[in-house]
N, C-alpha and C. Protein backbone atom coordinates (compact mmCIF):
# COMPACT_ATOMS: atom_id res chain seq x y z
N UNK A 1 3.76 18.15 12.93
CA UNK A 1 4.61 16.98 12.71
C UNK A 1 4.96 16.88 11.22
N UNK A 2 6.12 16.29 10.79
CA UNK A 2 6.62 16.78 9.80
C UNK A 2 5.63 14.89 9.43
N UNK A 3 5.52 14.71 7.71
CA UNK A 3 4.78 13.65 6.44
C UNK A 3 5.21 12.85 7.72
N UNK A 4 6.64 12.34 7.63
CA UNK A 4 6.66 10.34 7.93
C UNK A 4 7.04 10.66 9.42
N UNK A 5 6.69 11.79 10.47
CA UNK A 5 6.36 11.24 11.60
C UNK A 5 4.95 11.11 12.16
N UNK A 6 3.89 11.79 11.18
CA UNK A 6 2.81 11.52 11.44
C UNK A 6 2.45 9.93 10.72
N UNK A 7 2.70 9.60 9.38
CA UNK A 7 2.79 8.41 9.02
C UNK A 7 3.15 6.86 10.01
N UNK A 8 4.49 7.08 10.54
CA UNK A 8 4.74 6.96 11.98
C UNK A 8 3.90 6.39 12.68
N UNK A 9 3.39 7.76 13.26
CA UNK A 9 2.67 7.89 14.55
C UNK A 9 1.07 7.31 14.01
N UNK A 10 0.68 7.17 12.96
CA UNK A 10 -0.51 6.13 12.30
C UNK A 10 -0.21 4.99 12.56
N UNK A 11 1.12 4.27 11.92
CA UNK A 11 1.43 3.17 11.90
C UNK A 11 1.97 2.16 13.02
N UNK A 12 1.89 3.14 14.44
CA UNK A 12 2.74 2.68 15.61
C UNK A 12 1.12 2.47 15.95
N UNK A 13 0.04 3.62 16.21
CA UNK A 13 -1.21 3.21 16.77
C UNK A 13 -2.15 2.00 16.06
N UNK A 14 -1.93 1.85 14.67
CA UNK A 14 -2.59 0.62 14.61
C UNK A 14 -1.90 -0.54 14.98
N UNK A 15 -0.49 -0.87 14.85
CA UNK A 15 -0.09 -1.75 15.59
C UNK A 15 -0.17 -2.18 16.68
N UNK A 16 -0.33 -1.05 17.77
CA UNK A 16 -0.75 -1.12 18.75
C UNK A 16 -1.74 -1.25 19.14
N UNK A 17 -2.82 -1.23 18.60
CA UNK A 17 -4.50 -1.85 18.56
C UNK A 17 -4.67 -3.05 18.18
N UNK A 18 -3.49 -3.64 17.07
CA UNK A 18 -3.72 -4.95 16.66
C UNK A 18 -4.40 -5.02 15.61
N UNK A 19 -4.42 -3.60 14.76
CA UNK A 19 -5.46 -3.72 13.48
C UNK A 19 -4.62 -4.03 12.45
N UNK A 20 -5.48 -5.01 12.04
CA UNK A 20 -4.74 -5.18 10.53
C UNK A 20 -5.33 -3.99 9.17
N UNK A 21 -4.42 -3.94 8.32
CA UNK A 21 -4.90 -3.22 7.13
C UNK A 21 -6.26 -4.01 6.82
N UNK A 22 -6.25 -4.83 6.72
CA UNK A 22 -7.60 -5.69 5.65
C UNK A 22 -8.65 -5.12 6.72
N UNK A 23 -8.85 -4.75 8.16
CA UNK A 23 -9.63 -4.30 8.93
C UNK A 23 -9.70 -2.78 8.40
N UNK A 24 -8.78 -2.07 8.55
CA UNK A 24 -8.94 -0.58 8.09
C UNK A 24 -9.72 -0.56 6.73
N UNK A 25 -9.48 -2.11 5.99
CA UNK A 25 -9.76 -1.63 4.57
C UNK A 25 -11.41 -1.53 4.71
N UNK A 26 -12.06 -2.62 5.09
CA UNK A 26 -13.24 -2.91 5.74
C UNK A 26 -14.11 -2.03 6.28
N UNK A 27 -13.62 -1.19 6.92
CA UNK A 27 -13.83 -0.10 7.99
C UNK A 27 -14.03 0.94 6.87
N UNK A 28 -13.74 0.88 5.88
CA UNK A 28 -13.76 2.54 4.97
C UNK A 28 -13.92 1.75 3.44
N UNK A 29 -14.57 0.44 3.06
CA UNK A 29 -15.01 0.06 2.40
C UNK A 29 -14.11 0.16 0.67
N UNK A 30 -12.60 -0.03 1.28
CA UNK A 30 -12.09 -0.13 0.02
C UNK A 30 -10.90 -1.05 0.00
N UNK A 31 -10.21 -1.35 -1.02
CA UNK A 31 -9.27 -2.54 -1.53
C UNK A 31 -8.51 -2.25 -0.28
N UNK A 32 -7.89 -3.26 -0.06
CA UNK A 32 -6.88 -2.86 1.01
C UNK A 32 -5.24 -2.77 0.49
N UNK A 33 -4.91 -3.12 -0.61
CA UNK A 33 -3.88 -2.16 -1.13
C UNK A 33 -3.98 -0.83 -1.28
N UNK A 34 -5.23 -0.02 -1.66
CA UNK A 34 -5.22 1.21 -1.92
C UNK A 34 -5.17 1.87 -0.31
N UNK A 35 -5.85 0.68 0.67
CA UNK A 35 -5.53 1.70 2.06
C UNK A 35 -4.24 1.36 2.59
N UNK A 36 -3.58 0.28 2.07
CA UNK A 36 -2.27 0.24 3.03
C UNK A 36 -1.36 1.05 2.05
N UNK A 37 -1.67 1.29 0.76
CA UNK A 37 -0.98 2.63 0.29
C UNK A 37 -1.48 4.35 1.02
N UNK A 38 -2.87 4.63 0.93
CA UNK A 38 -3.01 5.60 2.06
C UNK A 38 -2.61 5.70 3.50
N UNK A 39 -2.23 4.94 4.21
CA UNK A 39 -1.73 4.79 5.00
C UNK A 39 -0.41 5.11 5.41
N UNK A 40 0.49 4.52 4.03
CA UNK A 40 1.39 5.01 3.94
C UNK A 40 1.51 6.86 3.12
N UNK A 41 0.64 7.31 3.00
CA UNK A 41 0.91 8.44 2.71
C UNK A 41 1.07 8.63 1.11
N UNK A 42 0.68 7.17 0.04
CA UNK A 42 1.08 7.66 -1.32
C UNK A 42 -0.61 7.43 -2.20
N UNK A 43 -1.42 7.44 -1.09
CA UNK A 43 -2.81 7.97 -1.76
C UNK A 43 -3.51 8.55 -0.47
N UNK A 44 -5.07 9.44 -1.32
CA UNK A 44 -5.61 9.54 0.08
C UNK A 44 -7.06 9.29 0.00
N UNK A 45 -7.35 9.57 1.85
CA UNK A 45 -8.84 8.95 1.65
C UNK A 45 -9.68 9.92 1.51
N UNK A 46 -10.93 9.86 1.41
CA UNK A 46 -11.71 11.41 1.45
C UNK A 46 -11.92 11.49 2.94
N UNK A 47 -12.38 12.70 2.98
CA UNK A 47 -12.27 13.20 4.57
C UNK A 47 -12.99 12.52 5.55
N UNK A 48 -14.37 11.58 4.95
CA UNK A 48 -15.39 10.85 5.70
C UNK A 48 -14.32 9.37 5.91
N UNK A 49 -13.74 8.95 5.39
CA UNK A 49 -12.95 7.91 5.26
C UNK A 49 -12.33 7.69 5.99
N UNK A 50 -11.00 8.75 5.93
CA UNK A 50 -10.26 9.18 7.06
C UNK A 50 -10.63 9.47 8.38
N UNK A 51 -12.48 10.09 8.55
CA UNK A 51 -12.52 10.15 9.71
C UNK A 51 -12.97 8.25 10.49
N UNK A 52 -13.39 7.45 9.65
CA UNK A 52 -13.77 6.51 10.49
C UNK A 52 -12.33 5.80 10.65
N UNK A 53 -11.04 5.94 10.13
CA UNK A 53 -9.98 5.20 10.02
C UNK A 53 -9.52 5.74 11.73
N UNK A 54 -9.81 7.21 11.36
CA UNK A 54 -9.34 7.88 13.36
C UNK A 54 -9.92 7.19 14.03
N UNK A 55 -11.36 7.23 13.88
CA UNK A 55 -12.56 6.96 14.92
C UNK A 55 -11.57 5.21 15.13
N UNK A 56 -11.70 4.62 14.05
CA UNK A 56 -10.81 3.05 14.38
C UNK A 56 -9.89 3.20 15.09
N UNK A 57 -8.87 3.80 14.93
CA UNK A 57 -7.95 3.62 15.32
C UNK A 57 -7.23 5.35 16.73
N UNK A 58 -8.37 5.86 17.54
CA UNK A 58 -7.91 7.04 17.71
C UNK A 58 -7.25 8.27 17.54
N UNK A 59 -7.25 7.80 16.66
CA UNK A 59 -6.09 9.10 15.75
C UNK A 59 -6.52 10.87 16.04
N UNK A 60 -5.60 11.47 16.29
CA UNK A 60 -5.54 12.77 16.62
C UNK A 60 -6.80 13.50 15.04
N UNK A 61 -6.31 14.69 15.24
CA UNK A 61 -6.81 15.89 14.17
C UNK A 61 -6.02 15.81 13.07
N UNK A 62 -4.97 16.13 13.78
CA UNK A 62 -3.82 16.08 12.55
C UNK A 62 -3.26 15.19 11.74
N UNK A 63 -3.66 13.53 12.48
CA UNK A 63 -2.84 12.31 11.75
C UNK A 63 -4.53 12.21 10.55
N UNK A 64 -5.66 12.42 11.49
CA UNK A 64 -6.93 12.22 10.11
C UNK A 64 -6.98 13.22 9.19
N UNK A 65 -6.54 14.40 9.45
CA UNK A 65 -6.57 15.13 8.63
C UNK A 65 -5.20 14.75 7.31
N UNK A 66 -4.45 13.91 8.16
CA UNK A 66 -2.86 13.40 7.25
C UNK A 66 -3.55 12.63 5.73
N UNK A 67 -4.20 11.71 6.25
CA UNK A 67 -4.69 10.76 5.60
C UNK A 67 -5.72 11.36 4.37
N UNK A 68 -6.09 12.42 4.76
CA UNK A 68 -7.08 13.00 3.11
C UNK A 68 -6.32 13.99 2.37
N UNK A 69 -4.86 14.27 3.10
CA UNK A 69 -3.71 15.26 1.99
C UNK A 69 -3.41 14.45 1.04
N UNK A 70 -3.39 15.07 -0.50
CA UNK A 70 -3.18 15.17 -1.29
C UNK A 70 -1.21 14.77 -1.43
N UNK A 71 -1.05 13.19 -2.35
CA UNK A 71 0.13 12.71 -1.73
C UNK A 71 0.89 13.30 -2.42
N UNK A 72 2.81 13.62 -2.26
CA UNK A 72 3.16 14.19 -3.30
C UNK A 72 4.65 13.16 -3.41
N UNK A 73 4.88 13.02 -4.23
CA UNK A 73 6.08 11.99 -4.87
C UNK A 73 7.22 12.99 -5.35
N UNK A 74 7.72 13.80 -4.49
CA UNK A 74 9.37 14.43 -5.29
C UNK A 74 9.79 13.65 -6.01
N UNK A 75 10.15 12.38 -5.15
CA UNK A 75 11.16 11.54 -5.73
C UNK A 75 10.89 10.12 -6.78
N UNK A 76 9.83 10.33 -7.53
CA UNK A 76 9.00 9.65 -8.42
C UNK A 76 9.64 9.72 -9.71
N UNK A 77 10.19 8.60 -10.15
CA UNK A 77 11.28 8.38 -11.43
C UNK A 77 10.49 9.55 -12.41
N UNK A 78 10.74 9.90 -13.57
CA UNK A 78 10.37 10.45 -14.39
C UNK A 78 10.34 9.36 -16.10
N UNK A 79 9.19 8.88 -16.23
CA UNK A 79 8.93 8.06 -17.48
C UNK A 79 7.74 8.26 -18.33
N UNK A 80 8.62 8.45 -19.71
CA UNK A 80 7.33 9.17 -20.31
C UNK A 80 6.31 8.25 -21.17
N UNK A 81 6.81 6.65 -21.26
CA UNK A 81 6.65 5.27 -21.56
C UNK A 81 5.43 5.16 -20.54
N UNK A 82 3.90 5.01 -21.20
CA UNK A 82 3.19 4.63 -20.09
C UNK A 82 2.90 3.01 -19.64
N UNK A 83 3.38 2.25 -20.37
CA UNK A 83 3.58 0.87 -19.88
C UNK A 83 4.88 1.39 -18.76
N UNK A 84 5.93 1.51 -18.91
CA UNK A 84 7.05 1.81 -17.67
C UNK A 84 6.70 2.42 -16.52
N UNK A 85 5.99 3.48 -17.03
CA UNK A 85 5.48 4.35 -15.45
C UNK A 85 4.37 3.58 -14.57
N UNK A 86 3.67 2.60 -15.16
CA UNK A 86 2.79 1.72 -13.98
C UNK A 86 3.63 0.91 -13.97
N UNK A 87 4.91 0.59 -14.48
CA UNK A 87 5.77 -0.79 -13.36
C UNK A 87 6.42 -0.32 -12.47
N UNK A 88 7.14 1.63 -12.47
CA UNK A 88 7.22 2.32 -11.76
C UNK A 88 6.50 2.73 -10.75
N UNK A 89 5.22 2.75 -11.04
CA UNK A 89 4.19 3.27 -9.91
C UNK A 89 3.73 2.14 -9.04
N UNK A 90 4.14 0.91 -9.09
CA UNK A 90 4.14 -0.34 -8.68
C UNK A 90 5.27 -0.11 -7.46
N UNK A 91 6.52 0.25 -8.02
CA UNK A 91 7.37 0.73 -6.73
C UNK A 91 7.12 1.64 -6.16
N UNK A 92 6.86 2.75 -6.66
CA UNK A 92 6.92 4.10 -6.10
C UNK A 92 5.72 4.14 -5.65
N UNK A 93 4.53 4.09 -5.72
CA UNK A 93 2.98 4.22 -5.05
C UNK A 93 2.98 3.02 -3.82
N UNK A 94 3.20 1.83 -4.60
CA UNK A 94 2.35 0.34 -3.38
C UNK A 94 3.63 -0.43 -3.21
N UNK A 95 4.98 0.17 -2.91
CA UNK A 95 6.04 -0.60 -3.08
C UNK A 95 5.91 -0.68 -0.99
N UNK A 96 6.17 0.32 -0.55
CA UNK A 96 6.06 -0.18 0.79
C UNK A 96 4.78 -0.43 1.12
N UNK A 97 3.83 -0.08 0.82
CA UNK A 97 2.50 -1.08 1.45
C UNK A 97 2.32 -2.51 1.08
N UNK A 98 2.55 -2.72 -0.04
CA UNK A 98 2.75 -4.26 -0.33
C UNK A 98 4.02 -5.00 0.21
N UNK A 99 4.68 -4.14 0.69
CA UNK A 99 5.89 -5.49 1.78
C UNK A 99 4.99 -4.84 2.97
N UNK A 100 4.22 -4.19 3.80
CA UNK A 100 3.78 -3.71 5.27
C UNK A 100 2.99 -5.35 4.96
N UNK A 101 1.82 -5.25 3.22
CA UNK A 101 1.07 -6.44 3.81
C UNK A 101 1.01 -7.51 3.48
N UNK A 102 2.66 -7.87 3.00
CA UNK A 102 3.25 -9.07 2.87
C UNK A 102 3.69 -9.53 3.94
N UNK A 103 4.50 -8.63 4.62
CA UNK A 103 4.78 -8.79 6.23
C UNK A 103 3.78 -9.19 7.63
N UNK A 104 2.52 -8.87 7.36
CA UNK A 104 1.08 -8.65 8.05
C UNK A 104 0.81 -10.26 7.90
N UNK A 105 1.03 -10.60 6.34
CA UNK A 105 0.26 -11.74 6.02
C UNK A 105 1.24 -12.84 6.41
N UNK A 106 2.58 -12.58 5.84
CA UNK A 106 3.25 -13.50 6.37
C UNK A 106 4.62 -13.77 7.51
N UNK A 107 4.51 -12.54 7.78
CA UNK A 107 5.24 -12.60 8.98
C UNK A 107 6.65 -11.38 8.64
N UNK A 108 7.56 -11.21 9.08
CA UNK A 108 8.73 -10.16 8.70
C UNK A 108 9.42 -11.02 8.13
N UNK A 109 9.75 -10.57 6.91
CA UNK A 109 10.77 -11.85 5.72
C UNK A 109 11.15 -10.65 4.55
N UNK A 110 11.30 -11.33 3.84
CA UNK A 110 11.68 -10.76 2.38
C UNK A 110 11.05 -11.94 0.88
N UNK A 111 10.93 -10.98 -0.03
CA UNK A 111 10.63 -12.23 -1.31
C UNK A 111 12.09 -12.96 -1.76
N UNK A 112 12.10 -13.87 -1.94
CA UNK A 112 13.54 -14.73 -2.82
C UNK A 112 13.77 -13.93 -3.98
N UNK A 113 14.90 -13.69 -4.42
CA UNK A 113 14.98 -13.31 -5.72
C UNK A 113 15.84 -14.14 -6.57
N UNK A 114 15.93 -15.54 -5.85
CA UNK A 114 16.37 -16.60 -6.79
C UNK A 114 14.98 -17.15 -7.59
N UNK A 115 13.84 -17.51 -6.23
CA UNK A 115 13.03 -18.21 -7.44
C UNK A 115 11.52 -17.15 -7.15
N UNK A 116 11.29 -16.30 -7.97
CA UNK A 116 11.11 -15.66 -8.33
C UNK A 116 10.46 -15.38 -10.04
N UNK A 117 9.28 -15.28 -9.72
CA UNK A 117 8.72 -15.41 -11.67
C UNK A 117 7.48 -14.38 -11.62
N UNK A 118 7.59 -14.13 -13.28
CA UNK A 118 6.96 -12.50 -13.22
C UNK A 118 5.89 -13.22 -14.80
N UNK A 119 4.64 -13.52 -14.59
CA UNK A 119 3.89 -14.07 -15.89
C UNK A 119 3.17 -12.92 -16.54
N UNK A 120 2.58 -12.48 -17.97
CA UNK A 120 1.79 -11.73 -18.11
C UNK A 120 0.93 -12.17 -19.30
N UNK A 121 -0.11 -11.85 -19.09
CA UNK A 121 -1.20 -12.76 -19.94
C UNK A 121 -2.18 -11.54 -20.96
N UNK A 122 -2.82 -11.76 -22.10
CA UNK A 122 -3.68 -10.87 -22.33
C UNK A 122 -5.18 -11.08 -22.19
N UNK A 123 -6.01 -10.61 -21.39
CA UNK A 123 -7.51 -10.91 -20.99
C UNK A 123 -8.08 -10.18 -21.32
N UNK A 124 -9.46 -10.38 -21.19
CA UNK A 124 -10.33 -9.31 -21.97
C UNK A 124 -11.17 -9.08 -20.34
N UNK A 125 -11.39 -7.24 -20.43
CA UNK A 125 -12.07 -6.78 -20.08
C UNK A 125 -13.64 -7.09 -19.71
N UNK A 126 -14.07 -6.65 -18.53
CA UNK A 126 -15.95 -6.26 -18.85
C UNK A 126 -16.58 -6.01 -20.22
N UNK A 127 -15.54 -5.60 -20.60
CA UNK A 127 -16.77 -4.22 -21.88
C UNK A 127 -15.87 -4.70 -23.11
N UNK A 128 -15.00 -5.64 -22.82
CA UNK A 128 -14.28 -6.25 -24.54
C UNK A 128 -13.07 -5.60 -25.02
N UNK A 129 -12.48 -5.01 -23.73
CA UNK A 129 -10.96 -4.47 -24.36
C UNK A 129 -10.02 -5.39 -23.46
N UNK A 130 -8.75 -5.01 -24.52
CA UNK A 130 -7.89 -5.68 -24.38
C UNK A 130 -6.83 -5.24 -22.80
N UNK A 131 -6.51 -6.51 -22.19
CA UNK A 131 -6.18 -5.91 -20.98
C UNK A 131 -4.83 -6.95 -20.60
N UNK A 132 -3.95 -6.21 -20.17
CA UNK A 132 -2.71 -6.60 -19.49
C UNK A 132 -2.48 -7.36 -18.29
N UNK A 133 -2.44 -8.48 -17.68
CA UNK A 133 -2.58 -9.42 -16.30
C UNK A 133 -1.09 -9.22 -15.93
N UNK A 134 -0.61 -9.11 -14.91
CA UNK A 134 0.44 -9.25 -14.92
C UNK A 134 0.55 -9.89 -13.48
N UNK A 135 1.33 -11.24 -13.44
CA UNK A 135 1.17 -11.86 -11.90
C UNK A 135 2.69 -12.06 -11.30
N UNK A 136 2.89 -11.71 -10.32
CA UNK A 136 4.24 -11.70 -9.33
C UNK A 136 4.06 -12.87 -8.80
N UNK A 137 5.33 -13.94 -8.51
CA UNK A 137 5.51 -14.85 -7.63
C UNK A 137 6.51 -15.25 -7.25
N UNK A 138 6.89 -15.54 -6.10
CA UNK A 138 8.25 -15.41 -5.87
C UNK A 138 7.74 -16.55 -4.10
N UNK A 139 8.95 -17.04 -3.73
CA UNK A 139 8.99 -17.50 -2.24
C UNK A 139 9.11 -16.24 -0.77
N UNK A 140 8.41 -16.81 -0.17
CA UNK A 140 8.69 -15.96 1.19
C UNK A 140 9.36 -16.31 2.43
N UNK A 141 10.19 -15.33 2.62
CA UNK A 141 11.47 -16.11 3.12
C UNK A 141 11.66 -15.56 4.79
N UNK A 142 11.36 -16.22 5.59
CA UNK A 142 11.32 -15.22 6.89
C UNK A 142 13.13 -14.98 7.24
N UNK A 143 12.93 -14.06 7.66
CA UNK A 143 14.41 -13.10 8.15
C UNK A 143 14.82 -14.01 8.79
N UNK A 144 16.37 -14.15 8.88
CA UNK A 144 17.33 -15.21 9.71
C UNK A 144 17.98 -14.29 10.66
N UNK A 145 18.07 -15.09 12.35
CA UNK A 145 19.57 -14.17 12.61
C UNK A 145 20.54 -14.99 12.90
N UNK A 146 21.15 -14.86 12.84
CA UNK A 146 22.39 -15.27 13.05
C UNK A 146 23.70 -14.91 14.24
């Protein structure tokens, strides 16, 4: 199966079990952004990881074995600014897992991009360095039809 029909075929069987990410995250004992980014295919888990995510969720050979490949980004902007490349890697790494578990949490919508605010603060670290906060907020807007 070619990357995003096994991705796919992950993402149709946990839906269909009714698992949420924050369960998968639970299940393999890590953040659940970093698994609803593995999930989506732009990190991975180690192979013990991946196997209890199958065992969760039945997953074949090939979809657990999906989940501990090594992700690859062709299409990953090119920035040689390392403040730019983590606001980049914000889209490009956790850009669709963070709408899968914006959507999870709050239903199928979109963020407003009228009101909409982006704060950033400087905090200090564990160990006394200087560290970057950066907080997103915006309204959530469930889909209309019309």
């Amino acid at each position: 199966m070619e990357k995003a029909a096994v991705r796919k075929a992950i993402k149709t069987q946990r839906l269909n079990k009714k698992v949420t990410i924050a369960e998968v995250a639970k299940t393999v004992g890590k953040n659940p952004t970093f698994v609803a980014a593995a999930l989506n295919g732009n990190h991975r888990l180690s192979p013990e990881e991946a196997g209890k995510v199958g065992k969760l969720l039945d997953l074949d050979k090939e979809q657990i074995s999906s989940l501990s490949a090594f992700p690859v980004r062709a299409d990953f902007p090119n920035a040689t600014d390392p403040f730019k490349y983590r606001l980049l890697e914000v889209i490009g790494v956790y850009g669709d897992s963070l709408r899968e578990m914006a959507n999870e949490m709050f239903g199928d919508g979109i963020m407003s991009a009228i009101d909409f605010t982006l704060d950033m603060e400087k905090v200090t670290g564990s160990q006394g360095e200087a560290r970057c906060k950066i907080t997103l907020n915006g309204k959530w807007l469930e889909y209309k039809t019309f």
